[in-house]
PDB file of N, CA and C in Angstrom:
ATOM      1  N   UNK A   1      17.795   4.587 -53.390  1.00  0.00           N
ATOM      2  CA  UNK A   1      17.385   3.815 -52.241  1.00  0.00           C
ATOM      3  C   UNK A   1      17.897   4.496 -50.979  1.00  0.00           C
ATOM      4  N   UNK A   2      16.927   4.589 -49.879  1.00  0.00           N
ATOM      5  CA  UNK A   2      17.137   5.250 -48.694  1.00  0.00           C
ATOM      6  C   UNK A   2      18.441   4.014 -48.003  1.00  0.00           C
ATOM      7  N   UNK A   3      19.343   4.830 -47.540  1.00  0.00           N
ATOM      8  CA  UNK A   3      20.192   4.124 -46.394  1.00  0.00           C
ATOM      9  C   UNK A   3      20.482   4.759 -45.201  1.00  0.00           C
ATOM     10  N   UNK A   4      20.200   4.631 -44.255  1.00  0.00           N
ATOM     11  CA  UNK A   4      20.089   5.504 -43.267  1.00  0.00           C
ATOM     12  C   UNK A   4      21.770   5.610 -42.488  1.00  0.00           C
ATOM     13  N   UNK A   5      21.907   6.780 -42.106  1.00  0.00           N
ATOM     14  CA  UNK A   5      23.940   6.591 -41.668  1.00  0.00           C
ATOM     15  C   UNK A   5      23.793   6.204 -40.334  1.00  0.00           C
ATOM     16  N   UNK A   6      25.025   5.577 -39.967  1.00  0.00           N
ATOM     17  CA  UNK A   6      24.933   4.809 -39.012  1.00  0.00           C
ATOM     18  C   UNK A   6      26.585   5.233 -38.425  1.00  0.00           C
ATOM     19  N   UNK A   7      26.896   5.309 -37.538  1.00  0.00           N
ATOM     20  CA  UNK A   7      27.732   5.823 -36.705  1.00  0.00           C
ATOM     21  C   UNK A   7      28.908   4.938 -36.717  1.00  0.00           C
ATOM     22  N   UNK A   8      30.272   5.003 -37.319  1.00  0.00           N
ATOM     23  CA  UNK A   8      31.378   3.722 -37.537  1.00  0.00           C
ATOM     24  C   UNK A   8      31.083   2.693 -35.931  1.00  0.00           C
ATOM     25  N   UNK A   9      31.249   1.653 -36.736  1.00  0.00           N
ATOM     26  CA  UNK A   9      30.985   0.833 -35.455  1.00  0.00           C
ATOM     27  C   UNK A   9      29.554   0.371 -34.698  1.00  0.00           C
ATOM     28  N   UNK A  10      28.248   0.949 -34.852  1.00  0.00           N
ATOM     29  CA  UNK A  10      27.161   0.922 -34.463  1.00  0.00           C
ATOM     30  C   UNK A  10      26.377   0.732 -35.537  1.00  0.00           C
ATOM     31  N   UNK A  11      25.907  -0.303 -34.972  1.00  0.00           N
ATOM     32  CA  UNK A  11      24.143  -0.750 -35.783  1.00  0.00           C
ATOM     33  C   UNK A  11      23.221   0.011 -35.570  1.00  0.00           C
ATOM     34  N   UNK A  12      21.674  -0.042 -36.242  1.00  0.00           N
ATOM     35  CA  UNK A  12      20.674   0.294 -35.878  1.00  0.00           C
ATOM     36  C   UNK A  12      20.418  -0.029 -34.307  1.00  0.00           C
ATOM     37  N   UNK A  13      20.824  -1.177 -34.392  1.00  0.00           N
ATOM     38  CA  UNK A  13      20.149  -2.012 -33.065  1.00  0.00           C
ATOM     39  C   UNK A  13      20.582  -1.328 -32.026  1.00  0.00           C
ATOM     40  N   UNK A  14      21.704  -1.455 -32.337  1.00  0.00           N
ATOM     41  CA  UNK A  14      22.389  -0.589 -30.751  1.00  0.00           C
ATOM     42  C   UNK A  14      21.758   1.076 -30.472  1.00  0.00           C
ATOM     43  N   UNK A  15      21.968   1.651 -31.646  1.00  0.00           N
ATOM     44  CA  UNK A  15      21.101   3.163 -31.405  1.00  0.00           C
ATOM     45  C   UNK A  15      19.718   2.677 -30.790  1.00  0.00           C
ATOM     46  N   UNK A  16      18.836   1.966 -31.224  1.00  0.00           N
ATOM     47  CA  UNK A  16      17.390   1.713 -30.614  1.00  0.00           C
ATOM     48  C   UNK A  16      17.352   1.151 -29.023  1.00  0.00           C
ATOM     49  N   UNK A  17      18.326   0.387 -29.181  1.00  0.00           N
ATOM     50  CA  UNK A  17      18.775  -0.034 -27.611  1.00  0.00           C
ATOM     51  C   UNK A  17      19.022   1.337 -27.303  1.00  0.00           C
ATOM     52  N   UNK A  18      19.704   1.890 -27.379  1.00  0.00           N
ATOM     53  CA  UNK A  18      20.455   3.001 -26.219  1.00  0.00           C
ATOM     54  C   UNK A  18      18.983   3.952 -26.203  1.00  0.00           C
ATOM     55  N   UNK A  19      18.455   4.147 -27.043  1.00  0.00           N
ATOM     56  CA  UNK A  19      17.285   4.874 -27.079  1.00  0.00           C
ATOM     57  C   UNK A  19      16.010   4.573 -25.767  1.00  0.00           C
ATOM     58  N   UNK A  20      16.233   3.356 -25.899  1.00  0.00           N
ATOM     59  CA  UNK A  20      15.651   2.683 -25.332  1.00  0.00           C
ATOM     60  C   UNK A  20      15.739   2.473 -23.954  1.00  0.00           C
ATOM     61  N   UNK A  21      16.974   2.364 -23.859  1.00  0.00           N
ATOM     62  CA  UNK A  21      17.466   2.969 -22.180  1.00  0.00           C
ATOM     63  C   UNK A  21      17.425   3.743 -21.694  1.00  0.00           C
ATOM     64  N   UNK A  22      17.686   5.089 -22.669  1.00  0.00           N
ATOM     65  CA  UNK A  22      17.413   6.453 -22.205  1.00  0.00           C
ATOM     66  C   UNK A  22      16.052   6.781 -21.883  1.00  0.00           C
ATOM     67  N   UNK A  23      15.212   6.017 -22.945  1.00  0.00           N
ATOM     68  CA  UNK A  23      13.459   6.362 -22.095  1.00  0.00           C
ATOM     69  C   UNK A  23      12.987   5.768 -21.018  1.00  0.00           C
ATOM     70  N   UNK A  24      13.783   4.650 -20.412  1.00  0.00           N
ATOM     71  CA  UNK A  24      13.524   4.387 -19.628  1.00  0.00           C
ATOM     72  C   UNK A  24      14.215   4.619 -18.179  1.00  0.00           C
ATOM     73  N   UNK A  25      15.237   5.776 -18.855  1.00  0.00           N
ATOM     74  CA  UNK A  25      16.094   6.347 -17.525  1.00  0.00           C
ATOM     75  C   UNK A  25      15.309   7.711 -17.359  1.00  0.00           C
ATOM     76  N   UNK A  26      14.563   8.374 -18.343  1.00  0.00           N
ATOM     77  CA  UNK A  26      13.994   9.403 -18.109  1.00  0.00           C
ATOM     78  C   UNK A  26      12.765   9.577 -17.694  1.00  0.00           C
ATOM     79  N   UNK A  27      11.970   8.032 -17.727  1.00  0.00           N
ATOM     80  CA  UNK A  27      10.633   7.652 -17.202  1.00  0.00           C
ATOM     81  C   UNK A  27      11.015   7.788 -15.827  1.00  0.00           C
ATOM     82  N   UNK A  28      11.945   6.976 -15.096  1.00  0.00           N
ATOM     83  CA  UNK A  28      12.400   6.618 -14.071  1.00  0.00           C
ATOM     84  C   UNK A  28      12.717   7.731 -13.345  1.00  0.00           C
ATOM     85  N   UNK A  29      13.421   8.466 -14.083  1.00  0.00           N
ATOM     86  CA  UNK A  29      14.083  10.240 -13.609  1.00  0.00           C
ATOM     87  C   UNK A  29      12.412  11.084 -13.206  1.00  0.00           C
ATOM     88  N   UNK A  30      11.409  11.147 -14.234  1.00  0.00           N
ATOM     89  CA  UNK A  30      10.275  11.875 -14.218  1.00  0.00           C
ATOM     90  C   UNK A  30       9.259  10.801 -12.810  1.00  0.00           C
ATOM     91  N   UNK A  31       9.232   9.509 -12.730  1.00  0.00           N
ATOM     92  CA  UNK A  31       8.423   8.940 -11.329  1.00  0.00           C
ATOM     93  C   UNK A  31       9.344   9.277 -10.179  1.00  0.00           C
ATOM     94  N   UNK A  32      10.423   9.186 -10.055  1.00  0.00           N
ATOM     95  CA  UNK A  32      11.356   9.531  -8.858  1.00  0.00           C
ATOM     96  C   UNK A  32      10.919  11.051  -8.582  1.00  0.00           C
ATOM     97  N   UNK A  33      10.497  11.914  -9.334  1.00  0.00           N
ATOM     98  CA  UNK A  33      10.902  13.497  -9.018  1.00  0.00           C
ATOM     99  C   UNK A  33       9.116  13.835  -8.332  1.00  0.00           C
ATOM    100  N   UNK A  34       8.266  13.085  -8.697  1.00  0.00           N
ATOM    101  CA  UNK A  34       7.020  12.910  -8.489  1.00  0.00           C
ATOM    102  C   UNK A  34       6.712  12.338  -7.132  1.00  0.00           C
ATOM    103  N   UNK A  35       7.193  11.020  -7.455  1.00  0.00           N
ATOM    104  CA  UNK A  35       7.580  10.516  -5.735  1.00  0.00           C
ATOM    105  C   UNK A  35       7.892  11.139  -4.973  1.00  0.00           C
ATOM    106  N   UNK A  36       9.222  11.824  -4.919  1.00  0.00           N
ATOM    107  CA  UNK A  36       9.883  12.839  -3.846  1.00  0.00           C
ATOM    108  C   UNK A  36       8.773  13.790  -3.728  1.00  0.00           C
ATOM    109  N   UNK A  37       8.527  14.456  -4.379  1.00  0.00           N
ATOM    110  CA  UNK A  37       7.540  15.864  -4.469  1.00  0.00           C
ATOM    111  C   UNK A  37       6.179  15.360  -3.324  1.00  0.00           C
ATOM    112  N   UNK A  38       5.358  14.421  -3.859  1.00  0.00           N
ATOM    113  CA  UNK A  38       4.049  13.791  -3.105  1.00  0.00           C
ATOM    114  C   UNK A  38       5.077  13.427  -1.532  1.00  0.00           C
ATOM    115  N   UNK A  39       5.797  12.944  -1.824  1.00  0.00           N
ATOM    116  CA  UNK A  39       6.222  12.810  -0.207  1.00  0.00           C
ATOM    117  C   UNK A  39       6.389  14.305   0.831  1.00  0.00           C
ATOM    118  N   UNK A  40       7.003  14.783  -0.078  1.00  0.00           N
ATOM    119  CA  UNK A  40       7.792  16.057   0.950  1.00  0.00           C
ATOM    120  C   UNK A  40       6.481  17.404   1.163  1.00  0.00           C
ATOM    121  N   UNK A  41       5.248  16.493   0.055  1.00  0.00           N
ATOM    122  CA  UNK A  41       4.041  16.911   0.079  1.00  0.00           C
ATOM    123  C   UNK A  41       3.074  16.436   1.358  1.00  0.00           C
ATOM    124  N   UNK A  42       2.979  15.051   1.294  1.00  0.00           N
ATOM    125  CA  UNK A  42       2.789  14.707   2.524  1.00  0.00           C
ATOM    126  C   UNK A  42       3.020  14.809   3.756  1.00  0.00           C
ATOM    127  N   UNK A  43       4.440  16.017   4.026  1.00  0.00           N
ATOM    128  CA  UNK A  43       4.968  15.846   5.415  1.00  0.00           C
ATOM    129  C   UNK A  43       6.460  15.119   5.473  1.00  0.00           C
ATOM    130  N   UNK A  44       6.800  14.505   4.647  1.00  0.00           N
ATOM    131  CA  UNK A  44       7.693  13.472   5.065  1.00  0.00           C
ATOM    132  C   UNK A  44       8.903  14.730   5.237  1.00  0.00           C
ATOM    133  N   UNK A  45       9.973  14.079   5.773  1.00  0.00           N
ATOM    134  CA  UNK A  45      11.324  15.220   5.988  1.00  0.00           C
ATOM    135  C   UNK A  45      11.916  14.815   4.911  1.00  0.00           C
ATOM    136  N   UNK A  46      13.075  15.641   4.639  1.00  0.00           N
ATOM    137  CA  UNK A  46      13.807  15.922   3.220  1.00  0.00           C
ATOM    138  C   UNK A  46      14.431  14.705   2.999  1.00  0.00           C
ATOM    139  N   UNK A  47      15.081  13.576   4.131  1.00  0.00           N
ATOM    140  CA  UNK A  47      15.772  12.155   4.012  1.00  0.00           C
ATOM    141  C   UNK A  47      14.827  11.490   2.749  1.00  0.00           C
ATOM    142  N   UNK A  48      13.436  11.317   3.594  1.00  0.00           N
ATOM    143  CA  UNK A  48      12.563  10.455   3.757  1.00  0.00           C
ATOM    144  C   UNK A  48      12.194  10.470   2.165  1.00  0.00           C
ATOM    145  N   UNK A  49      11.766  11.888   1.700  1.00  0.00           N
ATOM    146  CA  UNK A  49      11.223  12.204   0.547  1.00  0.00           C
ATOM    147  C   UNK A  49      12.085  11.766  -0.408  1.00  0.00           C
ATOM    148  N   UNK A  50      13.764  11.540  -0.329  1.00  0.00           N
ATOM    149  CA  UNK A  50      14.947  11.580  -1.387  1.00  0.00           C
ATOM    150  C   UNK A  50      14.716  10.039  -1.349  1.00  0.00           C
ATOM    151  N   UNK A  51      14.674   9.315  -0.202  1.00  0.00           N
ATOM    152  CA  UNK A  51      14.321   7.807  -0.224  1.00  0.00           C
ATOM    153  C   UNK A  51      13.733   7.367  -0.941  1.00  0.00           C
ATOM    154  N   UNK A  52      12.254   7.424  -1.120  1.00  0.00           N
ATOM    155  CA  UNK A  52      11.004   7.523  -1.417  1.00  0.00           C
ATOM    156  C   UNK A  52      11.400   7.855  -2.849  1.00  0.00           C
ATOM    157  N   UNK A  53      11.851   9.243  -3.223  1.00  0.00           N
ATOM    158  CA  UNK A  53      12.049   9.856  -5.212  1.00  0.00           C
ATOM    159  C   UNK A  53      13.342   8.513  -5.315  1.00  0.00           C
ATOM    160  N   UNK A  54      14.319   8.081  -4.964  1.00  0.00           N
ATOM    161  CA  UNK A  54      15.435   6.884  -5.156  1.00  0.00           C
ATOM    162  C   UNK A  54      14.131   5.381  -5.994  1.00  0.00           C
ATOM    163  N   UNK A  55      13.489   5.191  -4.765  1.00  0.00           N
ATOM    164  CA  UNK A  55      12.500   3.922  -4.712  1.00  0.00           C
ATOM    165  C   UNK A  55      11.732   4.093  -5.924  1.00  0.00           C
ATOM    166  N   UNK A  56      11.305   5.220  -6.226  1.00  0.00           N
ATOM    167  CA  UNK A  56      10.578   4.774  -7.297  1.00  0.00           C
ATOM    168  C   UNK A  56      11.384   5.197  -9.063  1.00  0.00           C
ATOM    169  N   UNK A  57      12.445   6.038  -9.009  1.00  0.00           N
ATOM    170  CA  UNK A  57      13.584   5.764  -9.683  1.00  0.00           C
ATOM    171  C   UNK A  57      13.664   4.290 -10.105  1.00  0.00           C
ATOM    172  N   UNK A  58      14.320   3.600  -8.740  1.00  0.00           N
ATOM    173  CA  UNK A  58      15.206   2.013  -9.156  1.00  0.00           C
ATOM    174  C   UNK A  58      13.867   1.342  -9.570  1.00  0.00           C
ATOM    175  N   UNK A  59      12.568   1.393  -8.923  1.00  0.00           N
ATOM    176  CA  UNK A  59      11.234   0.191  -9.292  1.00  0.00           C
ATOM    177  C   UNK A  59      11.217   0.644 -11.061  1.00  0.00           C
ATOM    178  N   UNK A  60      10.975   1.700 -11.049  1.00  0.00           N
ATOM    179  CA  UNK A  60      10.599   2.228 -12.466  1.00  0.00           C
ATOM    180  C   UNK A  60      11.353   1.615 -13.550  1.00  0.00           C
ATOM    181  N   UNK A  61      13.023   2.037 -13.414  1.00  0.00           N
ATOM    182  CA  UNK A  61      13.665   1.578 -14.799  1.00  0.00           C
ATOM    183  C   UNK A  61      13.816   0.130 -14.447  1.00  0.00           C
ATOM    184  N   UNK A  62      13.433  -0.720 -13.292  1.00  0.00           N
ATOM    185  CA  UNK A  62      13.919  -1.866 -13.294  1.00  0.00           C
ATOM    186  C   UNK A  62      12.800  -2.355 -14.108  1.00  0.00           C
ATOM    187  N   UNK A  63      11.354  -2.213 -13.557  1.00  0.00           N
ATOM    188  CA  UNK A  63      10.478  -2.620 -14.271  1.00  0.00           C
ATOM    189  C   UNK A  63      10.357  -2.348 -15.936  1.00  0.00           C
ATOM    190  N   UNK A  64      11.134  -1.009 -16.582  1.00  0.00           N
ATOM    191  CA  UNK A  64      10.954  -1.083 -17.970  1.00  0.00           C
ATOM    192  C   UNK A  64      12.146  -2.237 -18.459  1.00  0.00           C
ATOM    193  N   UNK A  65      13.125  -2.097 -17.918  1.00  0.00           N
ATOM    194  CA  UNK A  65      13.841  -3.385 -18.589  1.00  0.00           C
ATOM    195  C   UNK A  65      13.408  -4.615 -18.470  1.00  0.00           C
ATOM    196  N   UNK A  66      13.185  -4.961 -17.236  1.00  0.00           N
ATOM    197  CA  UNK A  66      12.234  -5.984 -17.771  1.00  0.00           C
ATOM    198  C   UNK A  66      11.315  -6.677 -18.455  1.00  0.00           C
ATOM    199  N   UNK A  67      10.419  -5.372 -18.684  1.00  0.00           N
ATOM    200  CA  UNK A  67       9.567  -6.064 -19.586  1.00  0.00           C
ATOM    201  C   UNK A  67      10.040  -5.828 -21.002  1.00  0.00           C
ATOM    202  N   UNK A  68      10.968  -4.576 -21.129  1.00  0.00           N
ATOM    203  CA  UNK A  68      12.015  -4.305 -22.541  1.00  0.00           C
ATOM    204  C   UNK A  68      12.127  -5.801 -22.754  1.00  0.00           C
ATOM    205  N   UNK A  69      12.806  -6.656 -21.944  1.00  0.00           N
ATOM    206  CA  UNK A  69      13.376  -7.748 -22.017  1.00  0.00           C
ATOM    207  C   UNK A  69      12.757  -8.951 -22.381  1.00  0.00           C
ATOM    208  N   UNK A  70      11.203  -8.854 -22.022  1.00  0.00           N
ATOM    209  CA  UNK A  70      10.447 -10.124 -21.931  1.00  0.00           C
ATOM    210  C   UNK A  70      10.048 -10.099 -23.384  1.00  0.00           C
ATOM    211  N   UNK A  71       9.865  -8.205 -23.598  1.00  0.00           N
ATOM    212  CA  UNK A  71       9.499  -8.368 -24.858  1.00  0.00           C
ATOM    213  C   UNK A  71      10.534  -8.346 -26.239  1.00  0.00           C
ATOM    214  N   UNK A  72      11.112  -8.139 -25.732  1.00  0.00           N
ATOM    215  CA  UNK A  72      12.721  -8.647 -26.367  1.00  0.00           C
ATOM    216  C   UNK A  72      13.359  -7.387 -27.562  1.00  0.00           C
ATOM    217  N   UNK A  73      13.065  -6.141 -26.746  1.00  0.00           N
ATOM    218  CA  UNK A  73      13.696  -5.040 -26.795  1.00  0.00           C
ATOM    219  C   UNK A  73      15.035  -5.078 -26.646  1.00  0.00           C
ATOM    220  N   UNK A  74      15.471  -5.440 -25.282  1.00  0.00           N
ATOM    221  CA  UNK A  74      16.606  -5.601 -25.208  1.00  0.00           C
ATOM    222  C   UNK A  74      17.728  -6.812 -25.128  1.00  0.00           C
TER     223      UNK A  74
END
């Protein structure tokens, strides 16, 4: 019978959680770097553009936990 190893102290759950955070820190990491880019594409100055890659950073992972949450990921 398959048993899969599990790290002293850690469940499945928690690895899938953390997994789970991490894709949604790297979603967040990949719209922020996009954001900035289209801005500093548009003209904006270097502040403006880091603002702008921040904003859609924090919207991004806020929005995956949330719905992680609604759907009861996390």
């Amino acid at each position: 019978m398959y048993r899969p190893r599990t790290v002293k102290g850690m469940s499945d759950v928690h690895v899938i959680r953390a997994l789970l955070v991490l894709v949604a820190l790297l979603l967040g990491a990949l719209v922020g770097a996009v954001a900035g880019f289209l801005a500093r594409l548009g003209g904006a100055p270097p502040a403006a553009a880091v603002r702008q890659a921040g904003v859609g950073f924090a919207a991004t992972v806020t929005l995956a936990v949330v719905v992680g949450t609604a759907l009861g990921c996390f």
